[in-house]
C-alpha atoms as a PDB file:
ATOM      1  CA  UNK A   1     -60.487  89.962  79.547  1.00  0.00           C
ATOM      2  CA  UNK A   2     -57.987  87.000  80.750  1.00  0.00           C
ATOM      3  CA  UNK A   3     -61.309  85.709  82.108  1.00  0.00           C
ATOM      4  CA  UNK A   4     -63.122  86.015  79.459  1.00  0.00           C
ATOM      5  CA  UNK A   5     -60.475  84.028  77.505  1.00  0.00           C
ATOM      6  CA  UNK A   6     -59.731  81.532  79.697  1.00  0.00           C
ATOM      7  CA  UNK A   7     -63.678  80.537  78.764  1.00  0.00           C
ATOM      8  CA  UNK A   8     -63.477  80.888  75.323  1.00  0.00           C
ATOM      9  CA  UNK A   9     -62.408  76.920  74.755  1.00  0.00           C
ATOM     10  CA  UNK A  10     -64.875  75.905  76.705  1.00  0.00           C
ATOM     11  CA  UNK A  11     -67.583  77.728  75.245  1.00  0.00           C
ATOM     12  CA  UNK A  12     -66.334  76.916  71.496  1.00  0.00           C
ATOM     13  CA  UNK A  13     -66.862  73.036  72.286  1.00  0.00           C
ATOM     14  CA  UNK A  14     -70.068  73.644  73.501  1.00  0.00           C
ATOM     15  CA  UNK A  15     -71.714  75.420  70.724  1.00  0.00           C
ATOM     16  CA  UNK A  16     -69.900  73.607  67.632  1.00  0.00           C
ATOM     17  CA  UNK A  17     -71.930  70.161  67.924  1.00  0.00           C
ATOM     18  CA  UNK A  18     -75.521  72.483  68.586  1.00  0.00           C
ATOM     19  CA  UNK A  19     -74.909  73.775  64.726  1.00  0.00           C
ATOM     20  CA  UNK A  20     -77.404  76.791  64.536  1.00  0.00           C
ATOM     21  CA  UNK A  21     -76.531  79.307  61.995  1.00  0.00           C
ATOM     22  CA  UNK A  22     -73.156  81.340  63.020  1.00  0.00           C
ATOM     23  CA  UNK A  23     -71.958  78.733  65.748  1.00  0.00           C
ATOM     24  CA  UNK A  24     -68.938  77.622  63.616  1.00  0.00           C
ATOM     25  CA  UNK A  25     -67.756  81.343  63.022  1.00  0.00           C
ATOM     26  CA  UNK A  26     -68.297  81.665  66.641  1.00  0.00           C
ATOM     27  CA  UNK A  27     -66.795  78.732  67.607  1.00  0.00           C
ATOM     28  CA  UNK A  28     -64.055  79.824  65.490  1.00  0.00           C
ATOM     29  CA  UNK A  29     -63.774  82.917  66.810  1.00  0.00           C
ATOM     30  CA  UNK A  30     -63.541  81.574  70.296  1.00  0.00           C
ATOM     31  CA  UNK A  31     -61.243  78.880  69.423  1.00  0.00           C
ATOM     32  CA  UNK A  32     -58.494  81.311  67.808  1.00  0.00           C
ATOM     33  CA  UNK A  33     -58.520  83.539  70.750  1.00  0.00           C
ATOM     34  CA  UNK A  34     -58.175  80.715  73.357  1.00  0.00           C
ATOM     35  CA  UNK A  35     -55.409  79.195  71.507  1.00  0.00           C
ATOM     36  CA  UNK A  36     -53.734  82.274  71.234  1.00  0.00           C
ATOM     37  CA  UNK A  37     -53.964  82.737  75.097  1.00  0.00           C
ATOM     38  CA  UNK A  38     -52.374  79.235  75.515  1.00  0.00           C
ATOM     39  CA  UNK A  39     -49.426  80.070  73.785  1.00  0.00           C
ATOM     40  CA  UNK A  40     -48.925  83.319  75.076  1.00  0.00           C
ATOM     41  CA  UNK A  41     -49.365  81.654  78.739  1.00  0.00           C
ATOM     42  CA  UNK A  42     -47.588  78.137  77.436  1.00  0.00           C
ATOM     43  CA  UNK A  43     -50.641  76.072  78.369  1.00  0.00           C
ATOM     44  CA  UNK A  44     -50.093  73.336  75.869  1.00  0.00           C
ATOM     45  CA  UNK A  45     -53.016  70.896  76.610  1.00  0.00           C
ATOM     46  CA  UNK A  46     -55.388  74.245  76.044  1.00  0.00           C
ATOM     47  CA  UNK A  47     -53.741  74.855  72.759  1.00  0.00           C
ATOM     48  CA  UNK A  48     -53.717  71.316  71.827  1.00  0.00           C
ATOM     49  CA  UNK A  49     -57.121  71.345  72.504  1.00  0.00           C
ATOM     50  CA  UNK A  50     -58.154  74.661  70.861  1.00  0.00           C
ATOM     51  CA  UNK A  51     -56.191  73.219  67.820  1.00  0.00           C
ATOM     52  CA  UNK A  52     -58.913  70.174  67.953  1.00  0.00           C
ATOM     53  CA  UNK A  53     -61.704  72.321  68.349  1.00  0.00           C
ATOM     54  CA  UNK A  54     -60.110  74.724  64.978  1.00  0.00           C
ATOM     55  CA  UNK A  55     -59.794  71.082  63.071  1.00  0.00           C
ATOM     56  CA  UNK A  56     -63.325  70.254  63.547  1.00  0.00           C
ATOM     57  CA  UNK A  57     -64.964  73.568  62.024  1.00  0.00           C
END
């Protein structure tokens, strides 16, 4: 699951900018959770940059 997470910013920037139908929900999706596992593990520069990625949708 931590995994899975530690992915999820990664795979949110990646589909935002391709802009098929459900990649923003997605991206969304995936944004919120790694932001969520940024703060909970104090990774600022993730959750800065999950905050970007949340800004943009």
């Amino acid at each position: 699951a931590l995994g899975e997470r530690a992915l999820a910013l990664r795979w949110a920037r990646s589909i935002l900018p391709r802009g098929a139908p459900g990649d923003a929900e997605k991206a969304r999706e995936l944004a919120t959770a790694a932001l969520a596992t940024a703060e909970e593990l104090g990774l600022g520069w993730v959750a800065t940059q999950s905050r970007r990625v949340l800004d943009q949708i």
